[in-house]
N, C-alpha and C. Protein backbone atom coordinates (compact mmCIF):
# COMPACT_ATOMS: atom_id res chain seq x y z
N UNK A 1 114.47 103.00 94.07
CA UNK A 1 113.26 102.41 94.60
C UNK A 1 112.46 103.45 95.37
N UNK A 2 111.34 103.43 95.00
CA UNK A 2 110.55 104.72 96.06
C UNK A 2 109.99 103.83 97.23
N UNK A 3 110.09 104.82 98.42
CA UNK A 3 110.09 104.52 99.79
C UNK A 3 108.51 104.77 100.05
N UNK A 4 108.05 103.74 101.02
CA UNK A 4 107.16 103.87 101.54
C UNK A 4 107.15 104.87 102.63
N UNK A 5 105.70 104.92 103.28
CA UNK A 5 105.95 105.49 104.46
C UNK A 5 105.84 104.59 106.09
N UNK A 6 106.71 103.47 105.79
CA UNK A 6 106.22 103.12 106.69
C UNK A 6 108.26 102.70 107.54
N UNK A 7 107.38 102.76 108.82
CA UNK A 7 108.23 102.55 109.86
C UNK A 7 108.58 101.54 110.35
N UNK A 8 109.88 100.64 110.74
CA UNK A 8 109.77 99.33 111.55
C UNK A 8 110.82 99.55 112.54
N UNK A 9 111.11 98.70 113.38
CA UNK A 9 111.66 98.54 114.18
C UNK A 9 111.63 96.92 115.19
N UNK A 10 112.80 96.36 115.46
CA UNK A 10 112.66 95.75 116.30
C UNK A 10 113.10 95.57 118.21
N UNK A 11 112.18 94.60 119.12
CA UNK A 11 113.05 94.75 120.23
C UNK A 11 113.17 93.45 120.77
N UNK A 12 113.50 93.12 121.85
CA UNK A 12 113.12 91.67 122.09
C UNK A 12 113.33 92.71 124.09
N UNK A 13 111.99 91.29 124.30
CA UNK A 13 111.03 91.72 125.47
C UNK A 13 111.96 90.65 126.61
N UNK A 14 112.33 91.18 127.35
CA UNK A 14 112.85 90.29 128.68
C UNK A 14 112.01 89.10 128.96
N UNK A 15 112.71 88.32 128.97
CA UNK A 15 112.03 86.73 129.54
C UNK A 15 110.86 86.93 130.52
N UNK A 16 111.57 88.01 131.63
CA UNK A 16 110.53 87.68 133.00
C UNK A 16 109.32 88.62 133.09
N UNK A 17 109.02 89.40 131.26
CA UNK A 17 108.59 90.60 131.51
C UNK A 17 107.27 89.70 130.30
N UNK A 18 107.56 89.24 129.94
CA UNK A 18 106.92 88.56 128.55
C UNK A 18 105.81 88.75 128.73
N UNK A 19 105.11 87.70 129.65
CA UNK A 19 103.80 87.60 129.61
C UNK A 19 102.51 88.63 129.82
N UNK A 20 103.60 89.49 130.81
CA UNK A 20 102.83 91.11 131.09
C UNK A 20 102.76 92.05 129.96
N UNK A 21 103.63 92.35 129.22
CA UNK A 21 104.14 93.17 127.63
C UNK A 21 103.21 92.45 126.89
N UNK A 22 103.24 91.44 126.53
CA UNK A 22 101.70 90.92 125.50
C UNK A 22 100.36 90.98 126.42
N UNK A 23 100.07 90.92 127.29
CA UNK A 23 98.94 91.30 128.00
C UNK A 23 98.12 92.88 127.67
N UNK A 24 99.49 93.87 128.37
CA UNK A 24 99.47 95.36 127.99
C UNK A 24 99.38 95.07 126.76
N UNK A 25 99.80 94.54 125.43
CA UNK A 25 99.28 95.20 124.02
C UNK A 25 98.11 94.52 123.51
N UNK A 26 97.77 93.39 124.47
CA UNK A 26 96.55 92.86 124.18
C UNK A 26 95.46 93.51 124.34
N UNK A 27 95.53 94.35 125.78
CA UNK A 27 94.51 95.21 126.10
C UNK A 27 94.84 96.61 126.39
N UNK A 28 95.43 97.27 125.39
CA UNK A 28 96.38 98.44 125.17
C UNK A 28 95.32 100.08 125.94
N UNK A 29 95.50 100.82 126.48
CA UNK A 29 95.03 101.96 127.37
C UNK A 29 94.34 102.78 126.46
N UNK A 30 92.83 103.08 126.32
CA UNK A 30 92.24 103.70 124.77
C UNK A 30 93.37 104.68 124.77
N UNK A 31 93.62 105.77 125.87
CA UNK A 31 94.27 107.10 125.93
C UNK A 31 95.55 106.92 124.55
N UNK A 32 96.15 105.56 125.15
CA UNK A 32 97.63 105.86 124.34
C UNK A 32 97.27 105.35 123.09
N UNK A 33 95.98 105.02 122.45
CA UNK A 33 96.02 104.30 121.13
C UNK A 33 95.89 105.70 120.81
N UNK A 34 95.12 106.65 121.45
CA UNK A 34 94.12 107.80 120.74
C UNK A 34 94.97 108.63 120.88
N UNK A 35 96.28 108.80 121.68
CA UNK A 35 97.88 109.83 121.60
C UNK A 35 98.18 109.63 120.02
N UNK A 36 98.44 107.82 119.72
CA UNK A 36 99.01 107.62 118.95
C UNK A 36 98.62 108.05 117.35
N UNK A 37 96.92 108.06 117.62
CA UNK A 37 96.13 108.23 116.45
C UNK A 37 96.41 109.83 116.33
N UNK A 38 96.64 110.60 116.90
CA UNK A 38 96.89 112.36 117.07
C UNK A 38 98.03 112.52 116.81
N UNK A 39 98.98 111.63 117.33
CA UNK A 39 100.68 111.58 116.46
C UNK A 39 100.63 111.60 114.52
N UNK A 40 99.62 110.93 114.36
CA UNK A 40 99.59 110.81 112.72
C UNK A 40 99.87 109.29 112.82
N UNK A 41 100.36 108.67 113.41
CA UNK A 41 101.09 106.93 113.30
C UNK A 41 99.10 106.19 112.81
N UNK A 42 99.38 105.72 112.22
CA UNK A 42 98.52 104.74 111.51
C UNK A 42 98.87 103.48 110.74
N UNK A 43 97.98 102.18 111.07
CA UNK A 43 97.95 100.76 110.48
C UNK A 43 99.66 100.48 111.15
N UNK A 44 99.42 100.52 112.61
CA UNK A 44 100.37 100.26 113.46
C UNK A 44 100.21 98.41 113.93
N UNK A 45 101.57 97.61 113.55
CA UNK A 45 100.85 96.54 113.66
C UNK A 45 102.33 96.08 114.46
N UNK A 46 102.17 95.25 115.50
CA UNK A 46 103.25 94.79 116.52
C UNK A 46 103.14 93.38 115.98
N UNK A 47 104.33 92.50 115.60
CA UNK A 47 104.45 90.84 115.80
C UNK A 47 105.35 89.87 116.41
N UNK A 48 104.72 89.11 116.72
CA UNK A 48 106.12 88.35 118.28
C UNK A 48 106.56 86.93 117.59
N UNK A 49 107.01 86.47 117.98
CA UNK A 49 108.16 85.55 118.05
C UNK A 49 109.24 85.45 119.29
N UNK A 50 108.37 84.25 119.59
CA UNK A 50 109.26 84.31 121.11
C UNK A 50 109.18 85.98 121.75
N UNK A 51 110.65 86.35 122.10
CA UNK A 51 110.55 87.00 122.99
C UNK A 51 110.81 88.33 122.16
N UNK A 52 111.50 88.31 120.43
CA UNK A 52 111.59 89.26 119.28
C UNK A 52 110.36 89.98 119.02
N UNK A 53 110.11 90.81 118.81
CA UNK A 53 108.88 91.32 118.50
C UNK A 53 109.44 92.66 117.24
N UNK A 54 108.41 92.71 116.24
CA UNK A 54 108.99 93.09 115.12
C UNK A 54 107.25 94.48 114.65
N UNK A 55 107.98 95.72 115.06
CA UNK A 55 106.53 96.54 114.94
C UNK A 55 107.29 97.37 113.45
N UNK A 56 105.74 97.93 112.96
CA UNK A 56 105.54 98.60 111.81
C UNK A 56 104.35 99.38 111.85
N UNK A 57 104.43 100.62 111.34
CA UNK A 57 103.65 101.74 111.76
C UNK A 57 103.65 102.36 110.37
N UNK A 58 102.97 103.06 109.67
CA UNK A 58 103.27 104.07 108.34
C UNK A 58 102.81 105.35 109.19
N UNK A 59 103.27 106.74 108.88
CA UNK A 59 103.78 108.23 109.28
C UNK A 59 103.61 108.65 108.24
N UNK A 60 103.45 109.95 108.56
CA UNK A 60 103.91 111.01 107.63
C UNK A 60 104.92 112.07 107.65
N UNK A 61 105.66 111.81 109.33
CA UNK A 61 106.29 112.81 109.54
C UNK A 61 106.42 112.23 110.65
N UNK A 62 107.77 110.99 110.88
CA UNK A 62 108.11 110.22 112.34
C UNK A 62 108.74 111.57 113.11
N UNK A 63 109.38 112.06 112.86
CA UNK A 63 109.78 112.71 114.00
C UNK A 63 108.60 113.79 114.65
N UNK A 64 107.73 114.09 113.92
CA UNK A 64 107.11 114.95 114.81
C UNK A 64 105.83 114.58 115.33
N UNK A 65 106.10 112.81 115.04
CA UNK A 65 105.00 112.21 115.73
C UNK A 65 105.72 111.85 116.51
N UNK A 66 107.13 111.66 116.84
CA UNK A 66 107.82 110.62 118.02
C UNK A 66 107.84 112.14 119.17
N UNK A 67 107.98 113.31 118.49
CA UNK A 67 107.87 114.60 119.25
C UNK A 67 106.62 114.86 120.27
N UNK A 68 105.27 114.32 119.13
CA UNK A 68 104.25 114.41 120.22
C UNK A 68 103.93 113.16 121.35
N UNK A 69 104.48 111.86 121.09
CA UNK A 69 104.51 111.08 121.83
C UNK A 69 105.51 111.64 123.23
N UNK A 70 106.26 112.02 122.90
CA UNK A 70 107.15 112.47 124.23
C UNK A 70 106.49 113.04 124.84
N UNK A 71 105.61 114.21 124.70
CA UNK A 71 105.17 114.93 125.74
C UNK A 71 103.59 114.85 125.95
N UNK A 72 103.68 113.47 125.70
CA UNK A 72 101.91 112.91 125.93
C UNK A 72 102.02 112.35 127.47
N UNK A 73 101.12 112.68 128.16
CA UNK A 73 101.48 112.11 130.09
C UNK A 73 100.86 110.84 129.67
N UNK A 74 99.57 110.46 129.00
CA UNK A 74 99.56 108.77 128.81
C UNK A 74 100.27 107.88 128.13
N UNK A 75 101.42 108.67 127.80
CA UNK A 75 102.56 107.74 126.26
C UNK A 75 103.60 107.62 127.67
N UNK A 76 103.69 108.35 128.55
CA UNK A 76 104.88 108.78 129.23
C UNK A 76 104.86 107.75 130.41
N UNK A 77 103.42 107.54 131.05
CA UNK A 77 102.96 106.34 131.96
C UNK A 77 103.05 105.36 131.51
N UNK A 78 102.22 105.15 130.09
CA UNK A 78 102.89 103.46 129.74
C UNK A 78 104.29 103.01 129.63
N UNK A 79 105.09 104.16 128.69
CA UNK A 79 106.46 103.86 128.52
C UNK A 79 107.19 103.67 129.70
N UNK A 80 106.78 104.27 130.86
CA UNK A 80 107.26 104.30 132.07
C UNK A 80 107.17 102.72 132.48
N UNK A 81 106.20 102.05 131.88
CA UNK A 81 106.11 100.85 132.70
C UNK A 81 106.77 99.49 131.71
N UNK A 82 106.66 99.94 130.25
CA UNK A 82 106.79 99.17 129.12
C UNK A 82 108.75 99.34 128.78
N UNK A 83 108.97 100.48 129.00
CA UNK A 83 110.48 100.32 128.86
C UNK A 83 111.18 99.27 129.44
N UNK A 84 110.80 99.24 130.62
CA UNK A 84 111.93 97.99 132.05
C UNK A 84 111.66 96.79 131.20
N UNK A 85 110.38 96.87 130.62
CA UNK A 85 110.13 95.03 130.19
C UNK A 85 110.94 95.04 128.54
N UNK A 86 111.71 95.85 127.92
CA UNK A 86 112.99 95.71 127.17
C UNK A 86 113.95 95.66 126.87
N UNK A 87 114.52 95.20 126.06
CA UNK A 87 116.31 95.47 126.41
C UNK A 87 116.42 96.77 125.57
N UNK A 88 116.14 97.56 125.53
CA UNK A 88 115.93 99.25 124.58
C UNK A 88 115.42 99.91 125.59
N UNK A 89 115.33 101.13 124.58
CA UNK A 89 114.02 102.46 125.56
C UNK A 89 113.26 102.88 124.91
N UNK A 90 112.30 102.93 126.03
CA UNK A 90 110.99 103.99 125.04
C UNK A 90 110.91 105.40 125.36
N UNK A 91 112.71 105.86 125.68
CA UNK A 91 112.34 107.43 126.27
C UNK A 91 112.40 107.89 124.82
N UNK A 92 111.35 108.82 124.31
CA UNK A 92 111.61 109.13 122.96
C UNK A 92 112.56 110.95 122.97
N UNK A 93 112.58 111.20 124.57
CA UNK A 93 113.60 112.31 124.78
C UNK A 93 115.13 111.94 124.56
N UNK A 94 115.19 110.83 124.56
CA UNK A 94 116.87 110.40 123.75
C UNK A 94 116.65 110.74 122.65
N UNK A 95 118.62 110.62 121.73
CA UNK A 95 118.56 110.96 120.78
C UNK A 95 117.71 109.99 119.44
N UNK A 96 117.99 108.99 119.77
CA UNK A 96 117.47 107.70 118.91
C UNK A 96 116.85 106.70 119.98
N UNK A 97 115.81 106.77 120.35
CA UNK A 97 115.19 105.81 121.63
C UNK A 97 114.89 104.34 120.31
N UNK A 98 114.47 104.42 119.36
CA UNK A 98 114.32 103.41 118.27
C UNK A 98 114.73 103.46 116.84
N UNK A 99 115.69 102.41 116.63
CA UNK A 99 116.74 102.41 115.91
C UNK A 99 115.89 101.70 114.78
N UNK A 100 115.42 102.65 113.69
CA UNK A 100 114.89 101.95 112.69
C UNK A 100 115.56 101.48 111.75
N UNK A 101 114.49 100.03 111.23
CA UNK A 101 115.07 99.07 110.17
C UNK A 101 115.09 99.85 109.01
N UNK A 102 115.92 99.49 107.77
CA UNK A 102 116.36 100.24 106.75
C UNK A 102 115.41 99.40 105.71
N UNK A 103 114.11 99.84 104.57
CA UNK A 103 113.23 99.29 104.04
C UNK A 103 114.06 98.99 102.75
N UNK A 104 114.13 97.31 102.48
CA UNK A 104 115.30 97.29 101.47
C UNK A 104 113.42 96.45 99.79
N UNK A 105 112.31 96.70 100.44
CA UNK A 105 111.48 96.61 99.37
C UNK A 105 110.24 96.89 99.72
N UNK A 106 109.52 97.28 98.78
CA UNK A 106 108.35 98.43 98.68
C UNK A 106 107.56 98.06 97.76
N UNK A 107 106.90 96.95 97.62
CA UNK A 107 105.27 96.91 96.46
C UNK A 107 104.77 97.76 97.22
N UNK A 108 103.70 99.04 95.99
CA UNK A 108 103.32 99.50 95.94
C UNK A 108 101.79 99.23 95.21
């Protein structure tokens, strides 16, 4: 099967953090959309369910976009504030900060 390029991942958002975490992506910081747009990450789309939230991004090269997200100071302030409100991390200086889903189908 040929692979897309696209990325997913899931997290689920702390109960007491909920309403603030959809707020922040409601009205997301231009800086970190425009990090993200300079990472290469494009047709980045986040979806919730309850407290699950299920994102997908297409790349051309995740790691050396998760590389420039690390050492972005506006990726580094939000994550700073957006990590506590998950049960995961958004330090992308770990080895695997997001444990991606394995794409088991691909229309093309």
């Amino acid at each position: 099967m040929e692979q897309s390029r696209k990325f997913a991942w899931t997290w689920r958002v702390k109960e007491e953090h909920l309403d603030a975490y959809v707020e922040m992506h409601l009205n997301p910081w231009p800086e970190v959309l425009e990090e993200h747009s300079k990472a290469g990450i494009r047709n980045y789309s986040i979806f919730q369910q309850g407290n699950q939230f299920f994102y997908c991004f297409e790349c051309d090269d995740v790691d050396a976009a998760f590389d420039y997200i690390a050492q972005s100071e506006a990726c580094q302030r939000w994550n700073a504030i957006t990590s506590g409100m998950v049960e995961g991390s958004f330090d992308f200086n770990e080895p695997s900060p997001i444990v991606p889903m394995r794409e088991v189908f691909y229309l093309k």
